[in-house]
Protein backbone atom coordinates (compact mmCIF):
# COMPACT_ATOMS: atom_id res chain seq x y z
CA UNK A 1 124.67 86.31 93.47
CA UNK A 2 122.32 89.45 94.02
CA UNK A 3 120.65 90.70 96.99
CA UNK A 4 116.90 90.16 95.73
CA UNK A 5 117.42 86.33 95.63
CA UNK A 6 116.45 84.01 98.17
CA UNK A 7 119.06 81.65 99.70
CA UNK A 8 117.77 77.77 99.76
CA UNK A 9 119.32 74.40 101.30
CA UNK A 10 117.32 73.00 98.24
CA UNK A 11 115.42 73.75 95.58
CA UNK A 12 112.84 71.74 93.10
CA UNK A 13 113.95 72.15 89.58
CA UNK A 14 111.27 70.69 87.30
CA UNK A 15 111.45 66.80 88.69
CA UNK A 16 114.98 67.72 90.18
CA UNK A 17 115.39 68.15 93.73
CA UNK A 18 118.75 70.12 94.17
CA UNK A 19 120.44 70.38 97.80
CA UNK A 20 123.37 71.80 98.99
CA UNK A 21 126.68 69.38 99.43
CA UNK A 22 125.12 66.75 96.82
CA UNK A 23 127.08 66.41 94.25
CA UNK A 24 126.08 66.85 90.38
CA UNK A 25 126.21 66.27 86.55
CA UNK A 26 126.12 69.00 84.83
CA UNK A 27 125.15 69.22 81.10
CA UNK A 28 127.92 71.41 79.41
CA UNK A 29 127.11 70.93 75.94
CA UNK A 30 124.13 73.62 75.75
CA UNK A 31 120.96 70.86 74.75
CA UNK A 32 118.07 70.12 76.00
CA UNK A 33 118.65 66.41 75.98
CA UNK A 34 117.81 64.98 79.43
CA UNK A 35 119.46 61.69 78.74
CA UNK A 36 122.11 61.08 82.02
CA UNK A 37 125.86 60.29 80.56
CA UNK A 38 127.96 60.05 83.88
CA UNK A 39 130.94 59.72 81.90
CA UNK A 40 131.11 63.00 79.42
CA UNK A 41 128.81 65.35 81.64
CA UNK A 42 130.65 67.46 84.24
CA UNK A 43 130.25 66.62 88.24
CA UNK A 44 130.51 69.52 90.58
CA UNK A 45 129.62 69.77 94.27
CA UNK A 46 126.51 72.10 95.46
CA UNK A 47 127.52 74.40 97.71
CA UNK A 48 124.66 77.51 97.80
CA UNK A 49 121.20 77.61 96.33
CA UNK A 50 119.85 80.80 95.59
CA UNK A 51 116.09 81.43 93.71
CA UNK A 52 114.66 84.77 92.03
CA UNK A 53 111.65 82.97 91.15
CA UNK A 54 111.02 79.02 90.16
CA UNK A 55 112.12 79.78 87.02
CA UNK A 56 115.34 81.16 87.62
CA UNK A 57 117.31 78.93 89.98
CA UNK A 58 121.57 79.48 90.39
CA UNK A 59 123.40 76.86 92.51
CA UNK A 60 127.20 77.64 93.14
CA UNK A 61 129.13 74.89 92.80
CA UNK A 62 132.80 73.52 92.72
CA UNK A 63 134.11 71.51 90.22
CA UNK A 64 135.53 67.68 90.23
CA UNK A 65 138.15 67.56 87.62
CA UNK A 66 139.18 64.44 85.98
CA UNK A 67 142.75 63.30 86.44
CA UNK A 68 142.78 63.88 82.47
CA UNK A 69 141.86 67.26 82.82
CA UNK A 70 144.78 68.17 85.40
CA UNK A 71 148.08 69.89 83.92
CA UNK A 72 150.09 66.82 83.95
CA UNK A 73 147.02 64.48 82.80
CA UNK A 74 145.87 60.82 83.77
CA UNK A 75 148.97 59.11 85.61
CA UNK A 76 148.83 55.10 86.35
CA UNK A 77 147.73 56.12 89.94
CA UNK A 78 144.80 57.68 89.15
CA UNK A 79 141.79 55.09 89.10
CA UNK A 80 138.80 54.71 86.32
CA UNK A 81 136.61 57.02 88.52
CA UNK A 82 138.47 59.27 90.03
CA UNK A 83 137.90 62.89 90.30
CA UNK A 84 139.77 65.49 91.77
CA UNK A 85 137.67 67.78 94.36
CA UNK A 86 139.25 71.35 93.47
CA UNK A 87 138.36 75.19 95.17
CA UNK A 88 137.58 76.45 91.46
CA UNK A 89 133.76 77.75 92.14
CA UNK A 90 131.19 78.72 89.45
CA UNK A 91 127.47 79.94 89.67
CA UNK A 92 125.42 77.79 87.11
CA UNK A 93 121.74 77.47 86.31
CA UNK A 94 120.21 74.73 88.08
CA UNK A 95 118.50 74.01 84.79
CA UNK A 96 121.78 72.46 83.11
CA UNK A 97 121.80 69.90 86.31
CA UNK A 98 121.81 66.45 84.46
CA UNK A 99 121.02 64.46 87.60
CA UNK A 100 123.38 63.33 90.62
CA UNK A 101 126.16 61.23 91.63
CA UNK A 102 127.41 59.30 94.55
CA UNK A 103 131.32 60.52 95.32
CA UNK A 104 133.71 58.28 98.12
CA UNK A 105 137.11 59.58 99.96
CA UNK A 106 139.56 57.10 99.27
CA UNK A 107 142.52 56.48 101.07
CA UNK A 108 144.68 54.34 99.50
CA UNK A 109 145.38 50.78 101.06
CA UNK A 110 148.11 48.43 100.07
CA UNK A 111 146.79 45.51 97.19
CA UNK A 112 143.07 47.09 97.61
CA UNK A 113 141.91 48.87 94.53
CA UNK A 114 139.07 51.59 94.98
CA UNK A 115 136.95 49.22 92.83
CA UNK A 116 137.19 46.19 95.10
CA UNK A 117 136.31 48.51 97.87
CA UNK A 118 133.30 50.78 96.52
CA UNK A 119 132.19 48.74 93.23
CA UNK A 120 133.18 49.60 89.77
CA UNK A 121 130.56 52.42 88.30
CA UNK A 122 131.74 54.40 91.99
CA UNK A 123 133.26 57.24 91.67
CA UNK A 124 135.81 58.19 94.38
CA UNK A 125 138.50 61.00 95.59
CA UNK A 126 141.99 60.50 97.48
CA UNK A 127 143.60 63.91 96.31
CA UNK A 128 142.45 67.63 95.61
CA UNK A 129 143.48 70.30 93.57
CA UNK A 130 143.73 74.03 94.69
CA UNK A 131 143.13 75.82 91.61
CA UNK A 132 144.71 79.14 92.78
CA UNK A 133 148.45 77.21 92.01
CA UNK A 134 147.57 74.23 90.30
CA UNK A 135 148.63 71.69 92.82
CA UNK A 136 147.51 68.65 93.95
CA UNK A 137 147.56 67.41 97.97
CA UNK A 138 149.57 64.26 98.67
CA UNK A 139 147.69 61.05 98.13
CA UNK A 140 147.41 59.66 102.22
CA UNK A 141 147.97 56.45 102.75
CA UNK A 142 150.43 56.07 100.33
CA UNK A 143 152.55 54.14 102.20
CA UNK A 144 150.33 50.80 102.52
CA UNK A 145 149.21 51.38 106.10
CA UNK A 146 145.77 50.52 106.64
CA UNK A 147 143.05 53.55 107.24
CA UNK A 148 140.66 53.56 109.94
CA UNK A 149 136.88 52.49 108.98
CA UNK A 150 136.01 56.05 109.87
CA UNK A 151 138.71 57.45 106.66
CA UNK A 152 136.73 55.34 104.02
CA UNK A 153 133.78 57.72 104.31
CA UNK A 154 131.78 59.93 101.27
């Protein structure tokens, strides 16, 4: 991002309000249709704001991947709404924002399902992806032990 822009925590993009660390659907199909589809438009994370003008508003952002977009695709472990927080950064114009999401850290509890514990239409995250070698962290909790209250945070 250039010098002669101005570095936000948030910025007002027509009736959107962008802020850093919210997280993001993101139109990827080039239209001007407005209409929110949570389940085909991308979700990223905000992490900068910068602003020439009104018009021309960048956010940075990293991407959540779905488990069916991973190099050894959707597994039984992965969940209905999971996504997979990854280190693979863009800079995309705040224009194609589609709206935002809620996103919970899951950590995985013997006989719960992420569903039972956030509602159904949540989406949630228990591993990550660094996109530099392709791999995935383990999945904590694995083992059935029971997390804290404070490890069942967004």
């Amino acid at each position: 991002m250039g010098t002669d822009q101005a570095v936000l925590t948030a910025a007002k993009v027509g009736v959107e309000s962008i802020a850093i660390g919210e997280f993001v659907l993101v139109k990827h199909d080039g239209t001007d249709n407005s209409a929110v589809d949570g389940s085909s438009d991308w979700k990223a994370k905000v992490l900068e704001v910068r602003a020439l003008d009104e018009e021309h508003v960048y956010i940075r952002v990293s991407w959540l991947n779905r488990p069916e977009d991973l190099a050894g695709g959707r597994r039984d472990c992965h969940g209905k709404n999971e996504l997979v927080p990854t280190n693979q950064m863009d800079i995309i114009d705040a224009t194609t924002v589609n709206g935002r999401f809620d996103l919970k850290h899951w950590t995985e509890m013997k006989g719960i399902d992420p569903g039972d514990a956030f509602g159904k239409e949540v989406y949630y995250w228990s591993q990550t992806l660094d996109s530099t070698n392709q791999r995935l962290s383990g999945r904590p909790g694995a083992d059935g032990a029971r997390p804290k209250p404070s490890q069942l945070r967004s």
